[in-house]
PDB file of N, CA and C in Angstrom:
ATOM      1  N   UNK A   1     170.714  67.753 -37.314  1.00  0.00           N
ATOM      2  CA  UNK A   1     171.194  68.768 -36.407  1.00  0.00           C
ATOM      3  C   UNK A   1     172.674  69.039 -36.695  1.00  0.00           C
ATOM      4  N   UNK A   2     173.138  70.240 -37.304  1.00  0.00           N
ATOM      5  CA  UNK A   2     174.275  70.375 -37.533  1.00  0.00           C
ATOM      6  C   UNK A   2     175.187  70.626 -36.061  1.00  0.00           C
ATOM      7  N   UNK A   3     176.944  70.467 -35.854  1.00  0.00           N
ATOM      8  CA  UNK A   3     177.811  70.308 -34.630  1.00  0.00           C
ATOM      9  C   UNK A   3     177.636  71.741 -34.602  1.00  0.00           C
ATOM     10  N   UNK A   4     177.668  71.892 -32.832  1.00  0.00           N
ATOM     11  CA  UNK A   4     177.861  73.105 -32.919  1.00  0.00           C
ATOM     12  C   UNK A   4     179.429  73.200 -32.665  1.00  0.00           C
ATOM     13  N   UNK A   5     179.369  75.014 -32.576  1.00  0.00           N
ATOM     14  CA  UNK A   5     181.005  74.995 -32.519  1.00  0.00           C
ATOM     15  C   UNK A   5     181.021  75.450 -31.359  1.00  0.00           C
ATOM     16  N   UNK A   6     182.909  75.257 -30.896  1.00  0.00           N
ATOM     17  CA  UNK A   6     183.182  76.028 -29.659  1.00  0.00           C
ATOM     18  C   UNK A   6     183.081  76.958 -29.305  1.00  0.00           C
ATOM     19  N   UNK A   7     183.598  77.391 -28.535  1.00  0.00           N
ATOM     20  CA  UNK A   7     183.996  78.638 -28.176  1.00  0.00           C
ATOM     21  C   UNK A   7     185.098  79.277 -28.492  1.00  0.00           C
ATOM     22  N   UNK A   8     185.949  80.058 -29.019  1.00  0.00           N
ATOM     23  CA  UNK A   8     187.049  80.053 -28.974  1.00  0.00           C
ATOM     24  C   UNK A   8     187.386  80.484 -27.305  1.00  0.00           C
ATOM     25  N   UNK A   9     188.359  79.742 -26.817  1.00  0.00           N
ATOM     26  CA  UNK A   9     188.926  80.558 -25.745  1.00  0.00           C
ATOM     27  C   UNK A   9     190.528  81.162 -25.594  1.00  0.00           C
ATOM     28  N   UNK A  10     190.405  81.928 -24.616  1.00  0.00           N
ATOM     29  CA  UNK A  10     191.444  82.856 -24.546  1.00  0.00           C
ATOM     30  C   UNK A  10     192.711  81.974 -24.155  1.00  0.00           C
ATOM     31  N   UNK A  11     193.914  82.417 -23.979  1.00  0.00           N
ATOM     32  CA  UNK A  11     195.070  81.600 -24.083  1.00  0.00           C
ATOM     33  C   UNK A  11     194.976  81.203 -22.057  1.00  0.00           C
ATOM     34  N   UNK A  12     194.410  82.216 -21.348  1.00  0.00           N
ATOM     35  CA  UNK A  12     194.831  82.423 -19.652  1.00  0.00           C
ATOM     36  C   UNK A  12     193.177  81.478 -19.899  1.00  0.00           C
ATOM     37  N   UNK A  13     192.236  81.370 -20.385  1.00  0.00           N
ATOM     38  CA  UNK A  13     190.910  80.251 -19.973  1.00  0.00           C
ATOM     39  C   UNK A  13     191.285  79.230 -19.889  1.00  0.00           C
ATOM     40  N   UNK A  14     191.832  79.014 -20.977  1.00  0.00           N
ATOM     41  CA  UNK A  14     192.932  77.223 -21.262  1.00  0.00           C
ATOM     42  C   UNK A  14     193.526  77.285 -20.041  1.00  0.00           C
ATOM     43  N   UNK A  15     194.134  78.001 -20.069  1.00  0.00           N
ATOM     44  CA  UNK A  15     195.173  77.270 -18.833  1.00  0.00           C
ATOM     45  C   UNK A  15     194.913  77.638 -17.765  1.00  0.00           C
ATOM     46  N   UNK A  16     194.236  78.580 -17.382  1.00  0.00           N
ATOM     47  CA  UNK A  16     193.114  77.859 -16.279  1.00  0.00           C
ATOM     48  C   UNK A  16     192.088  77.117 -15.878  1.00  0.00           C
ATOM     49  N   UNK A  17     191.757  76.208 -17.129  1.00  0.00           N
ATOM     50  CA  UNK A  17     191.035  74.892 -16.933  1.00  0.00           C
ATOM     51  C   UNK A  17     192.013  73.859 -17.156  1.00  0.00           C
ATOM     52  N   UNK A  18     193.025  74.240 -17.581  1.00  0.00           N
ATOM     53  CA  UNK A  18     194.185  72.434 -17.372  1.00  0.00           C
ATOM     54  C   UNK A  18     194.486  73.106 -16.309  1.00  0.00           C
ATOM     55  N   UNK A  19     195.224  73.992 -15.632  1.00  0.00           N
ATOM     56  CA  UNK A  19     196.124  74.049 -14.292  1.00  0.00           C
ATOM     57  C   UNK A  19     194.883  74.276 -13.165  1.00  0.00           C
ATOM     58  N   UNK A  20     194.146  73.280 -13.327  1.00  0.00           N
ATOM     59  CA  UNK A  20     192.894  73.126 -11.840  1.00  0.00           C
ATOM     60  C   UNK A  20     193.688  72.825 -10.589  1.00  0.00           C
ATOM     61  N   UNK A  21     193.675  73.162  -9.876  1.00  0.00           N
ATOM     62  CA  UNK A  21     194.504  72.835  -8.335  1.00  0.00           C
ATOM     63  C   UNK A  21     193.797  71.649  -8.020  1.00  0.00           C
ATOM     64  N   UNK A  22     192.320  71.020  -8.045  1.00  0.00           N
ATOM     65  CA  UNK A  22     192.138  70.233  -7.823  1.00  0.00           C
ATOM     66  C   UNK A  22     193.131  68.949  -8.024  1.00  0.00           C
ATOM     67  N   UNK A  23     193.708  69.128  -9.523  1.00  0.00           N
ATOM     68  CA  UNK A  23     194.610  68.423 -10.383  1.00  0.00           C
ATOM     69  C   UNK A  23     195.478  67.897  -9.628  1.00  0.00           C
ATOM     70  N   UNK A  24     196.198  69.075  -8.830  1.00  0.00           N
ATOM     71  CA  UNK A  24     197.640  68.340  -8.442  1.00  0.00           C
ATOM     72  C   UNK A  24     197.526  68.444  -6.825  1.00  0.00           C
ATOM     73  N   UNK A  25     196.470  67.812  -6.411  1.00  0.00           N
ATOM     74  CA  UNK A  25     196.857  67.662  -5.064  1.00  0.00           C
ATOM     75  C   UNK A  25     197.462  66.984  -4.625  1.00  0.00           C
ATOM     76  N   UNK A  26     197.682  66.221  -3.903  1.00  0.00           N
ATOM     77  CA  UNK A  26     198.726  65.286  -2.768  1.00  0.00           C
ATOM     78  C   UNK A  26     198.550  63.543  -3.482  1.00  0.00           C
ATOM     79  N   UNK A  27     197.543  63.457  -4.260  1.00  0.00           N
ATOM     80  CA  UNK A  27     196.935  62.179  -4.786  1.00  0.00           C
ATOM     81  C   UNK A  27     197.944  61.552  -6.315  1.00  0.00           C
ATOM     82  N   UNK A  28     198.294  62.747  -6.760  1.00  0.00           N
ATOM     83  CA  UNK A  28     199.709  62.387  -7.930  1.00  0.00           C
ATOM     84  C   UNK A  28     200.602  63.211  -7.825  1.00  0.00           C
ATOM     85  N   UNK A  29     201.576  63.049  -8.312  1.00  0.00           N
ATOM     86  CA  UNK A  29     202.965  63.795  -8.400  1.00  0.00           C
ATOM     87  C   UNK A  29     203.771  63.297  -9.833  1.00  0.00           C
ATOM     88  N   UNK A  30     203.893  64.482 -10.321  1.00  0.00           N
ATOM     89  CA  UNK A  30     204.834  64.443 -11.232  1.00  0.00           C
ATOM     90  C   UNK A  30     206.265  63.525 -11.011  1.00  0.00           C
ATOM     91  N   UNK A  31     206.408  63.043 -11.695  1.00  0.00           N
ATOM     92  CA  UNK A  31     207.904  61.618 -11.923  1.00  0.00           C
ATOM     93  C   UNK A  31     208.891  62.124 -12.382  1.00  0.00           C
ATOM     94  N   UNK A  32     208.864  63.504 -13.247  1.00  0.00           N
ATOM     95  CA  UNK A  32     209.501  63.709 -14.038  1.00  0.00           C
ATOM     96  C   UNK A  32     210.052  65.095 -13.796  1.00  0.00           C
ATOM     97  N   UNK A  33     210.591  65.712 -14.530  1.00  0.00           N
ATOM     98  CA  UNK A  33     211.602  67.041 -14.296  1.00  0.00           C
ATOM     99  C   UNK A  33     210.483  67.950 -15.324  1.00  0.00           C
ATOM    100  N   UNK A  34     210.159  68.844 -15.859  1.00  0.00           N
ATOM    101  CA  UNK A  34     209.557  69.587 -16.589  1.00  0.00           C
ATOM    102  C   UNK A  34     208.359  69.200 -16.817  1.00  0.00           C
ATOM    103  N   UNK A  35     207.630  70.249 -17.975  1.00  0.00           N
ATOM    104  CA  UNK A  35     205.802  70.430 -18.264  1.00  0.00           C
ATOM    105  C   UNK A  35     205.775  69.436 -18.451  1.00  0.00           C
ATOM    106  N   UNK A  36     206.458  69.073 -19.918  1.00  0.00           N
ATOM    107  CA  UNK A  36     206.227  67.648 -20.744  1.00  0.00           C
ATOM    108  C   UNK A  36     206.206  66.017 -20.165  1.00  0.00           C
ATOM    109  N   UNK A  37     206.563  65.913 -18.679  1.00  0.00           N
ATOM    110  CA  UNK A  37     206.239  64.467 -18.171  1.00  0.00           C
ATOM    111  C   UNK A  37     205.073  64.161 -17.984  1.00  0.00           C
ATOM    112  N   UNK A  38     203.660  63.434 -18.976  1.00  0.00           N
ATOM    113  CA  UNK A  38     202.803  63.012 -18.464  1.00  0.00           C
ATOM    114  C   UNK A  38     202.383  61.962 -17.395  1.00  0.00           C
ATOM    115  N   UNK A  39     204.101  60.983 -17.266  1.00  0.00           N
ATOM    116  CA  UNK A  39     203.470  59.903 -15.802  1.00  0.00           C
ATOM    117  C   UNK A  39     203.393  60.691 -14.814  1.00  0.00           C
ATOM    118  N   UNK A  40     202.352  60.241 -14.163  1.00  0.00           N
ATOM    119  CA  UNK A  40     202.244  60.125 -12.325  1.00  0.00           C
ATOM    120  C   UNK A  40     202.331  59.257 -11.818  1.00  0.00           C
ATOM    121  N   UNK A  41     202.660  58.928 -10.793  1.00  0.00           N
ATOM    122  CA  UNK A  41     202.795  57.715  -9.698  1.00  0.00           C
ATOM    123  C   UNK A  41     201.455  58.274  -8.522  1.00  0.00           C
ATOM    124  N   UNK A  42     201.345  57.358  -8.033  1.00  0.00           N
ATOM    125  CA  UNK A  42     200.660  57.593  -6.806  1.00  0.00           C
ATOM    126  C   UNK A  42     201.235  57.929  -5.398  1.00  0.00           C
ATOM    127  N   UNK A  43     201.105  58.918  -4.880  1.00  0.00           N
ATOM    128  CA  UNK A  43     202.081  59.200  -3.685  1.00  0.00           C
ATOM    129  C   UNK A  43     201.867  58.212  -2.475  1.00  0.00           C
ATOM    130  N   UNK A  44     200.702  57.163  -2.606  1.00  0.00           N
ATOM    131  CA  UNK A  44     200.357  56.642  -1.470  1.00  0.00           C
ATOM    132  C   UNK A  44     200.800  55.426  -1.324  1.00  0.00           C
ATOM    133  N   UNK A  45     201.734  55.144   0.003  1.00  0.00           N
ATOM    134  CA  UNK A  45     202.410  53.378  -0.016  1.00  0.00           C
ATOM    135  C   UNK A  45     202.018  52.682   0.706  1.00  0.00           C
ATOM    136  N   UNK A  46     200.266  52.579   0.960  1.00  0.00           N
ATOM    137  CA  UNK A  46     199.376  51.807   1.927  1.00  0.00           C
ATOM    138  C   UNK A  46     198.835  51.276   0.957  1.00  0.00           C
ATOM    139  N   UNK A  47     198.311  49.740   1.024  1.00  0.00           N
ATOM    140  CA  UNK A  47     197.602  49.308   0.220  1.00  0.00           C
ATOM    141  C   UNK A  47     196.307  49.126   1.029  1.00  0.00           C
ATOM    142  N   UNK A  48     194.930  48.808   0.453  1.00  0.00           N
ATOM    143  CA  UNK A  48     194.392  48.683   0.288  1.00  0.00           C
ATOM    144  C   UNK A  48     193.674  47.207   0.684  1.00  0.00           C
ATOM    145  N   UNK A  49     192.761  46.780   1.669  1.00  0.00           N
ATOM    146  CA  UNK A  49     192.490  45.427   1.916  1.00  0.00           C
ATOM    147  C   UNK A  49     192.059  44.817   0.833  1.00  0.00           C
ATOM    148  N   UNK A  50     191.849  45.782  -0.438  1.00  0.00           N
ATOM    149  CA  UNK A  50     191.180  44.284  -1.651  1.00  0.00           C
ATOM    150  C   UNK A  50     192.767  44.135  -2.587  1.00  0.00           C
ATOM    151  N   UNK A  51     193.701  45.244  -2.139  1.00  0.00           N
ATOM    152  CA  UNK A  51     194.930  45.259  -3.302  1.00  0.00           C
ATOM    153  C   UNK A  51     195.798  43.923  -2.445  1.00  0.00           C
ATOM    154  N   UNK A  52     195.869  44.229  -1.280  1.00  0.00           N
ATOM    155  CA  UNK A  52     196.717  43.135  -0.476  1.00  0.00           C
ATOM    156  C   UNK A  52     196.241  41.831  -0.364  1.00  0.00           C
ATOM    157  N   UNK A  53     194.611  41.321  -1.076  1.00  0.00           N
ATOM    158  CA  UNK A  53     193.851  40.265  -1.327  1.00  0.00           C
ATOM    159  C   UNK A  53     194.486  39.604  -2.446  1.00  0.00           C
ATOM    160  N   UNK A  54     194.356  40.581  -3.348  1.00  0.00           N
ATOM    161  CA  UNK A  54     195.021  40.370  -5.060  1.00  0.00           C
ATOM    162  C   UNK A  54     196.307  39.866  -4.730  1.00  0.00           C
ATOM    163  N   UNK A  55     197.428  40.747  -3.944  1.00  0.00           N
ATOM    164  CA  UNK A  55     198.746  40.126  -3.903  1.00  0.00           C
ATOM    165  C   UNK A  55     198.814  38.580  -3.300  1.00  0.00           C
ATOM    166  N   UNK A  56     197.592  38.611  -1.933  1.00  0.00           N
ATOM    167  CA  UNK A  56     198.487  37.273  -1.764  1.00  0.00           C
ATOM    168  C   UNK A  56     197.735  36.074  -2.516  1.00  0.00           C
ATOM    169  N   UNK A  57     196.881  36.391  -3.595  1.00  0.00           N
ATOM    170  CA  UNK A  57     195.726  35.406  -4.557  1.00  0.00           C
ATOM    171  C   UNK A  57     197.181  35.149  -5.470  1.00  0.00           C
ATOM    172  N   UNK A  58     197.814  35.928  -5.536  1.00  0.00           N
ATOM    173  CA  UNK A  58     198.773  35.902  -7.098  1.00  0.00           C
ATOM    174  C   UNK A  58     199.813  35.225  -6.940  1.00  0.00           C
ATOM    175  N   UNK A  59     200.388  35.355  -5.336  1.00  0.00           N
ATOM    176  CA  UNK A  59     201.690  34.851  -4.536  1.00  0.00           C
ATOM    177  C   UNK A  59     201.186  33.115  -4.530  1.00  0.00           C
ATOM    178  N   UNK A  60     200.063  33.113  -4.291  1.00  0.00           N
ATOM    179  CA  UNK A  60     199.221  31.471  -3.621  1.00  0.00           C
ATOM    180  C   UNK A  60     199.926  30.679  -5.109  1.00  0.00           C
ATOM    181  N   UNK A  61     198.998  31.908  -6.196  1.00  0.00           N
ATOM    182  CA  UNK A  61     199.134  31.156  -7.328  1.00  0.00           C
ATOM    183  C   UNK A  61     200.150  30.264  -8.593  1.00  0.00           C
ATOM    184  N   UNK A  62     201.172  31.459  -7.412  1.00  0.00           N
ATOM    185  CA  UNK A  62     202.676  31.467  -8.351  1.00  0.00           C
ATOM    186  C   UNK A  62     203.161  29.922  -8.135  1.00  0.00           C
ATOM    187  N   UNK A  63     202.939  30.061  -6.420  1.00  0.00           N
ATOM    188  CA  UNK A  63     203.798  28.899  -5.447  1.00  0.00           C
ATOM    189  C   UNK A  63     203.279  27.742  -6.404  1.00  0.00           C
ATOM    190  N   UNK A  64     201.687  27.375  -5.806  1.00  0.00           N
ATOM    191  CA  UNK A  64     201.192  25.907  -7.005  1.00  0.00           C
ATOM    192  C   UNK A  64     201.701  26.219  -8.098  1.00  0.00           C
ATOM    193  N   UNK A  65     201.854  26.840  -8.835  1.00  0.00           N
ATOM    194  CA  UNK A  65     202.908  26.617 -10.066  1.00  0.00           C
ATOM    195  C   UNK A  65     204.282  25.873 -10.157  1.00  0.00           C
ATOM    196  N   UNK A  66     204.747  26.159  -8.745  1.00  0.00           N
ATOM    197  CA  UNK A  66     205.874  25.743  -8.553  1.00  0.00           C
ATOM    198  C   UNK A  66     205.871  23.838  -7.878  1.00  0.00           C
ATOM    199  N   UNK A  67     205.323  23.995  -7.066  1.00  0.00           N
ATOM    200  CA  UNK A  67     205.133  23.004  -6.565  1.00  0.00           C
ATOM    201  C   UNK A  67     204.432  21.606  -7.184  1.00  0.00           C
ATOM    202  N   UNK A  68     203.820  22.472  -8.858  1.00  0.00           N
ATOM    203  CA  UNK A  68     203.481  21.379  -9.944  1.00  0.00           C
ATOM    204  C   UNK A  68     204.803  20.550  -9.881  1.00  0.00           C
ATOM    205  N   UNK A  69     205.804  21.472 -10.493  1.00  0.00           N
ATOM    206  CA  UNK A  69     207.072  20.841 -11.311  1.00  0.00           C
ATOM    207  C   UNK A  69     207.855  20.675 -12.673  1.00  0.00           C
ATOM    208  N   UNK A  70     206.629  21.179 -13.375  1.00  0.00           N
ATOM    209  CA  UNK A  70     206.642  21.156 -14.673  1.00  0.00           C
ATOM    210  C   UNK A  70     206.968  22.305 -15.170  1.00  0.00           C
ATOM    211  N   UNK A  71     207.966  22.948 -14.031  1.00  0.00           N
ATOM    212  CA  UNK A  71     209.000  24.305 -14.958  1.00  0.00           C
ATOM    213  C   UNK A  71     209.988  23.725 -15.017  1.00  0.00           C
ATOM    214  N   UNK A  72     210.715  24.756 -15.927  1.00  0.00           N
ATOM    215  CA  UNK A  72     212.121  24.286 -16.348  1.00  0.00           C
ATOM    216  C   UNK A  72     213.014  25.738 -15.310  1.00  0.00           C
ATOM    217  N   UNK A  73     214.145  25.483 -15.033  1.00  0.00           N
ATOM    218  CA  UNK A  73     214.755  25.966 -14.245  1.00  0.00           C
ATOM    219  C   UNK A  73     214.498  28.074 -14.550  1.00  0.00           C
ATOM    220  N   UNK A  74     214.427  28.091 -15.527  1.00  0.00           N
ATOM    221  CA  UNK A  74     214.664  29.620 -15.488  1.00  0.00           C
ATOM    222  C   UNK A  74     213.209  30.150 -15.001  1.00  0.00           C
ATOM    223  N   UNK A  75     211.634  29.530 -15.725  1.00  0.00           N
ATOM    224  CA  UNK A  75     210.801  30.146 -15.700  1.00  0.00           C
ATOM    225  C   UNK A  75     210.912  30.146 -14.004  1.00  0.00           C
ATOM    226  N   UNK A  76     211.206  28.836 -13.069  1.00  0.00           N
ATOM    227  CA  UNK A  76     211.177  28.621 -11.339  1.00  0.00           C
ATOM    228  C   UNK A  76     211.646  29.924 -10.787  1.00  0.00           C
ATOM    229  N   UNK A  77     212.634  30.116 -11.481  1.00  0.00           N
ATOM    230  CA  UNK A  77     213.377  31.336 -10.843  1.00  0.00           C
ATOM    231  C   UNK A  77     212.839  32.675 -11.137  1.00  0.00           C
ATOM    232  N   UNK A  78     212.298  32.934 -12.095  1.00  0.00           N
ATOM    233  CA  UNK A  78     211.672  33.861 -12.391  1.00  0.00           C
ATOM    234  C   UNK A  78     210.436  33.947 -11.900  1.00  0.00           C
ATOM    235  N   UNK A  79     209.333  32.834 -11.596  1.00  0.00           N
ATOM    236  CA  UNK A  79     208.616  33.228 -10.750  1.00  0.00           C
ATOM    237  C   UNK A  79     209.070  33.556  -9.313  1.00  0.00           C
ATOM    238  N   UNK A  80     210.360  32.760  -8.975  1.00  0.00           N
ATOM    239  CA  UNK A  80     210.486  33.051  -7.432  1.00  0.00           C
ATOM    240  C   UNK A  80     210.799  34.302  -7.015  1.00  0.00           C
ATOM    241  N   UNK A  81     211.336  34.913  -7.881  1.00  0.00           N
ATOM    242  CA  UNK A  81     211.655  36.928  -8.523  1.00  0.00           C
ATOM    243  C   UNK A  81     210.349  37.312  -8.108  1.00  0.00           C
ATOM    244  N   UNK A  82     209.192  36.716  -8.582  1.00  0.00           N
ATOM    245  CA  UNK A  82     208.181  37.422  -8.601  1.00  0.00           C
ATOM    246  C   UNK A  82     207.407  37.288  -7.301  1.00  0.00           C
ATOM    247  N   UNK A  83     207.615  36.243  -6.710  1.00  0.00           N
ATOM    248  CA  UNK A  83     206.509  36.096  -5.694  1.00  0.00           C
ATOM    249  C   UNK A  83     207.892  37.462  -4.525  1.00  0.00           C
ATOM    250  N   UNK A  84     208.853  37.177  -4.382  1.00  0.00           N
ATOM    251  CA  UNK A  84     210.058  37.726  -3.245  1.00  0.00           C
ATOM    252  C   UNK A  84     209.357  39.291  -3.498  1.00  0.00           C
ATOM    253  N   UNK A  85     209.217  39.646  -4.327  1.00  0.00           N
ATOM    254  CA  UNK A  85     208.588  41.199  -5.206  1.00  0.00           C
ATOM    255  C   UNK A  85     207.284  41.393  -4.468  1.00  0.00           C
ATOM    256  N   UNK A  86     206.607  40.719  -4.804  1.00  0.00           N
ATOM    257  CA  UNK A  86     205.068  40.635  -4.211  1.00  0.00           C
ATOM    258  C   UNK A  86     205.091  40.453  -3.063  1.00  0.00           C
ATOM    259  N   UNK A  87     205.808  39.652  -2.225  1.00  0.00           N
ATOM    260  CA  UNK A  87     206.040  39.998  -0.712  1.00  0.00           C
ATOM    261  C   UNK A  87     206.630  41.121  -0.426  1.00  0.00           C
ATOM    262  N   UNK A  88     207.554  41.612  -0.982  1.00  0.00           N
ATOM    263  CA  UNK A  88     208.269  43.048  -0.225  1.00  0.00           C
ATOM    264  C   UNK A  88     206.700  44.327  -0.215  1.00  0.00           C
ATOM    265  N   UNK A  89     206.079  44.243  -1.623  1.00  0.00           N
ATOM    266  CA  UNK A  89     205.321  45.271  -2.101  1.00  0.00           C
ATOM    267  C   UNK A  89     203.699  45.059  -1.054  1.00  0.00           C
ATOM    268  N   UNK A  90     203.360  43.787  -0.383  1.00  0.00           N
ATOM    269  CA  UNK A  90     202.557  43.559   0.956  1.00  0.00           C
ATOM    270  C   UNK A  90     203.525  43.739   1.981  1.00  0.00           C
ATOM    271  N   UNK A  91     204.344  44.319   2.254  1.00  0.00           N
ATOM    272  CA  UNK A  91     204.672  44.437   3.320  1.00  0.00           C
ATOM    273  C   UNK A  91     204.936  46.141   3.532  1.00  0.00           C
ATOM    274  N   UNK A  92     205.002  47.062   2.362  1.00  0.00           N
ATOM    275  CA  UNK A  92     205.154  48.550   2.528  1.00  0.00           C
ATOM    276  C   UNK A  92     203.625  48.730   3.395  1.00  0.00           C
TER     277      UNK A  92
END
């Protein structure tokens, strides 16, 4: 079975199938200043009862790390960076 081919489309078809309004509703937002920024962020700063599960599984996990002993002073501190992080980010 040979590929078939496209369609050619018109320059206003294109870009009215990338510029779908569905696209940019309230759910992402552009990060950036002009066309060319592809990140989005998520506009929403509620988490989620399985995302706020994950945080405090990761926070539990950090601490027994700590409470082994068997860090050396920088990695301690750097997890303690991380868990102080993970608490601020369960608490938005």
């Amino acid at each position: 079975m040979a590929p078939q081919k496209r369609k050619k489309m018109s320059l206003e078809e294109a870009r009215a199938m990338f510029n779908d309004s569905s696209k940019s509703s309230g759910k992402y937002r552009k990060t950036g200043k002009g066309s060319h920024s592809k990140s989005y962020r998520s506009t929403s700063k509620n988490l989620s009862p399985g995302q706020i599960a994950q945080l405090e599984k990761r926070i539990a996990m950090l601490e027994r790390r700590i409470m082994e002993g068997s860090l050396d002073a920088d990695e301690e501190q750097k997890i303690l960076r991380e868990i102080e992080y993970l608490e601020k980010q369960k608490k938005k």
